[in-house]
C-alpha atoms as a PDB file:
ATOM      1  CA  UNK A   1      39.056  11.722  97.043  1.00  0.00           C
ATOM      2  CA  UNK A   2      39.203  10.992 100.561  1.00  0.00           C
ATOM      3  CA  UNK A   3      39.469   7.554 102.258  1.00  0.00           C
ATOM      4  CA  UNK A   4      38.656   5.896 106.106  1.00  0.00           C
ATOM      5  CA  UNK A   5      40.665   3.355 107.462  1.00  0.00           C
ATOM      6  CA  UNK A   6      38.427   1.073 110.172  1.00  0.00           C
ATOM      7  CA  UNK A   7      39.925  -1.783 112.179  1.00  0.00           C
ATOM      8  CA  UNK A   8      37.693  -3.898 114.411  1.00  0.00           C
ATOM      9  CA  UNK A   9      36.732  -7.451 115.193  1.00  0.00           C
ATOM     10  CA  UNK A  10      34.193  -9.559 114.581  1.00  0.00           C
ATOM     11  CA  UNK A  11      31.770 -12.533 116.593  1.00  0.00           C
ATOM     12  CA  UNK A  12      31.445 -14.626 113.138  1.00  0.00           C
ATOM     13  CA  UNK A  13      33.423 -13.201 110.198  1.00  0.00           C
ATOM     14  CA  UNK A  14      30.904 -14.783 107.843  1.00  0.00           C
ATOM     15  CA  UNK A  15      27.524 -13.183 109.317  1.00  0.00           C
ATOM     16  CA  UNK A  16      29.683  -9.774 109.560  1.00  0.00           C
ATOM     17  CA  UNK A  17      30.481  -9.635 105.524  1.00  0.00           C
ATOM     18  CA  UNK A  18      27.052 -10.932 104.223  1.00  0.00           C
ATOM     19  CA  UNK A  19      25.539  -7.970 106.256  1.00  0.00           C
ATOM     20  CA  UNK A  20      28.709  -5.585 105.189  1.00  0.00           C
ATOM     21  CA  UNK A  21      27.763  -6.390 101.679  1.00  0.00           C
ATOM     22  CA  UNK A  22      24.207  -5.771 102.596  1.00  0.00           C
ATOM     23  CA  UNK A  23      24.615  -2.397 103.941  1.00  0.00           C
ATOM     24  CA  UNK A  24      26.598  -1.270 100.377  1.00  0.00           C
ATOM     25  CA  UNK A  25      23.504   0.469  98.997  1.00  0.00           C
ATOM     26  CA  UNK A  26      23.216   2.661 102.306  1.00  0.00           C
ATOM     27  CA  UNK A  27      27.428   3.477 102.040  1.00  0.00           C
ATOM     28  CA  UNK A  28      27.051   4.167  98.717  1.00  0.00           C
ATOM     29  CA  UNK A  29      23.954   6.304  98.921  1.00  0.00           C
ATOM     30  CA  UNK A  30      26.187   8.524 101.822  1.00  0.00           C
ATOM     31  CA  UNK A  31      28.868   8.985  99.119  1.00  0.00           C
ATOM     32  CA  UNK A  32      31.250   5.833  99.573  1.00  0.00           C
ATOM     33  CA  UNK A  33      33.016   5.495  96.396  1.00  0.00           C
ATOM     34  CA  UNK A  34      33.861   1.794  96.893  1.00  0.00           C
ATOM     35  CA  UNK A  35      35.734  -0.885  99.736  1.00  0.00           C
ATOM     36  CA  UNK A  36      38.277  -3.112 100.147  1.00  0.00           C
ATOM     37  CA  UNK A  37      38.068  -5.485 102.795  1.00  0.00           C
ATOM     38  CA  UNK A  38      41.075  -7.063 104.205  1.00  0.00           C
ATOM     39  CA  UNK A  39      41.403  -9.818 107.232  1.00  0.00           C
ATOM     40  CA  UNK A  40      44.159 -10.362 109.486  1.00  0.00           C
ATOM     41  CA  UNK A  41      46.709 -12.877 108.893  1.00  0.00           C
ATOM     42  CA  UNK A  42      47.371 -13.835 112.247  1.00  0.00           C
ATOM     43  CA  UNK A  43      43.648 -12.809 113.698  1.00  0.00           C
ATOM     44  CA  UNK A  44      40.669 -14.435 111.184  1.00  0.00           C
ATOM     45  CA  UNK A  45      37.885 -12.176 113.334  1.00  0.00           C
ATOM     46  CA  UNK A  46      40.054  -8.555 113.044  1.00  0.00           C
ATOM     47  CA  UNK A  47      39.063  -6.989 109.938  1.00  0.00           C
ATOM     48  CA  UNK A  48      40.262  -4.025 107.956  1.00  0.00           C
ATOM     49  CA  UNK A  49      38.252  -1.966 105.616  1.00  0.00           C
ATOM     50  CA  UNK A  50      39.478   0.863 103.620  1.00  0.00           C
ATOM     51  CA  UNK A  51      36.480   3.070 102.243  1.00  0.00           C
ATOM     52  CA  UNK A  52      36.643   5.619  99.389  1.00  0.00           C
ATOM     53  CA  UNK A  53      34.224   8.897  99.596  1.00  0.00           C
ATOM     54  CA  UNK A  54      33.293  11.381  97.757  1.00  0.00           C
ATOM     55  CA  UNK A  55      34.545  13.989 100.796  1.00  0.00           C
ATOM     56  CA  UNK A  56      35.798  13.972 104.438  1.00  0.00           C
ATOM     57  CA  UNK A  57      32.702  15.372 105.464  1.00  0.00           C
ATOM     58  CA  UNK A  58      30.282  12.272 104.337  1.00  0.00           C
ATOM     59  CA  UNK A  59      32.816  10.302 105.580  1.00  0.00           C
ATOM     60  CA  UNK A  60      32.742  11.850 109.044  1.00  0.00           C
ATOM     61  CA  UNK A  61      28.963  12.079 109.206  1.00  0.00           C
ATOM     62  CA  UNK A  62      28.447   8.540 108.081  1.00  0.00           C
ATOM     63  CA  UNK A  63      31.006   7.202 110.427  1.00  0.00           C
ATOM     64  CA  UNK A  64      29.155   9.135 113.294  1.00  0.00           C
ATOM     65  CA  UNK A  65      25.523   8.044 112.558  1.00  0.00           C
ATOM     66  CA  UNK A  66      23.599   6.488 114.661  1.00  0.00           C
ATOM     67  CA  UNK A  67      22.725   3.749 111.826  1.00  0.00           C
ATOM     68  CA  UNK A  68      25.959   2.851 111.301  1.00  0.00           C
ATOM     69  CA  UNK A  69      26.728   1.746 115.615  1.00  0.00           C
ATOM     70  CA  UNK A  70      23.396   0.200 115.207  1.00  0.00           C
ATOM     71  CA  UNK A  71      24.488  -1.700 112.366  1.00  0.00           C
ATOM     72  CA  UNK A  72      27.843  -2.643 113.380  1.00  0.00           C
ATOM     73  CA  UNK A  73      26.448  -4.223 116.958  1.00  0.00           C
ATOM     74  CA  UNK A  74      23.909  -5.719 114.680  1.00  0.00           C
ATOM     75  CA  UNK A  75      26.444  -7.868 112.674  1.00  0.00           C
ATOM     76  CA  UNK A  76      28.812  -8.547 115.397  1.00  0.00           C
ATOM     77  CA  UNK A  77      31.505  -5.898 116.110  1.00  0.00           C
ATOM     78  CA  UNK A  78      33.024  -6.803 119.434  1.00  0.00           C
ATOM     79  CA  UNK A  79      35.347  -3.832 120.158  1.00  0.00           C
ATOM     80  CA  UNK A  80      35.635  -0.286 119.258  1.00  0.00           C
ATOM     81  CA  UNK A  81      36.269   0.109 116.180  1.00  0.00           C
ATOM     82  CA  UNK A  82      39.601   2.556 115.139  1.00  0.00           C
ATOM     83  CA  UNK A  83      39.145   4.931 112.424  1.00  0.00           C
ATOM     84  CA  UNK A  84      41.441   7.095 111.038  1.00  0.00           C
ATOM     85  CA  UNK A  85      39.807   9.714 107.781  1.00  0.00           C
ATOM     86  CA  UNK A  86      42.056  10.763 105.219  1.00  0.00           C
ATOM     87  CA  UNK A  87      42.356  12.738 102.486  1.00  0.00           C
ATOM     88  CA  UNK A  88      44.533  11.949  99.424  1.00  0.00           C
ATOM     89  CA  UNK A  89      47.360  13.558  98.883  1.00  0.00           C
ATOM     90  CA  UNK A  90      49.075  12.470  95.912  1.00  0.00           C
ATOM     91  CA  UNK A  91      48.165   9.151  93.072  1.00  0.00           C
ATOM     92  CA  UNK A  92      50.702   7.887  91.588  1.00  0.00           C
ATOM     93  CA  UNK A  93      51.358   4.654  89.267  1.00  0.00           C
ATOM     94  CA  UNK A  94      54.198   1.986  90.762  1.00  0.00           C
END
């Protein structure tokens, strides 16, 4: 399993997650696994998405389309967004 971590903001948090939730079929058919969307508690337009893939490498490519800038100016993204790609290393139950 392997993961990517994206912070950015958003114009209009509302607009962003109808077309986030829009654009599942196209993450999923690239290999995401499944998201978890979190917002800041001191920021309402920073958002935080954690992304589970099948590998690093869709990860990577998806991240780096084309599509994906084109889609993320579409719905609003107002800064560079960070990303950090992970692979786990270890699952265990709290």
């Amino acid at each position: 399993m392997a993961a990517i971590v994206v912070r950015h903001k958003v114009k209009d948090y509302a607009t962003w997650k109808a077309g986030y939730d829009g654009h599942g079929p196209t993450r999923k058919a690239a290999g995401c696994q499944g998201t978890v969307v979190f917002r800041s508690a001191d920021d309402p337009s920073e958002v935080v998405i954690v992304l589970e893939w099948d590998s690093v490498e869709n990860a990577k490519q998806f991240a780096g389309s084309a599509e994906l800038r084109e889609k993320m100016e579409e719905l609003g993204v107002t800064d560079r967004p960070d990303m950090y790609f992970l692979n786990e290393d270890d699952r265990t139950a709290q």
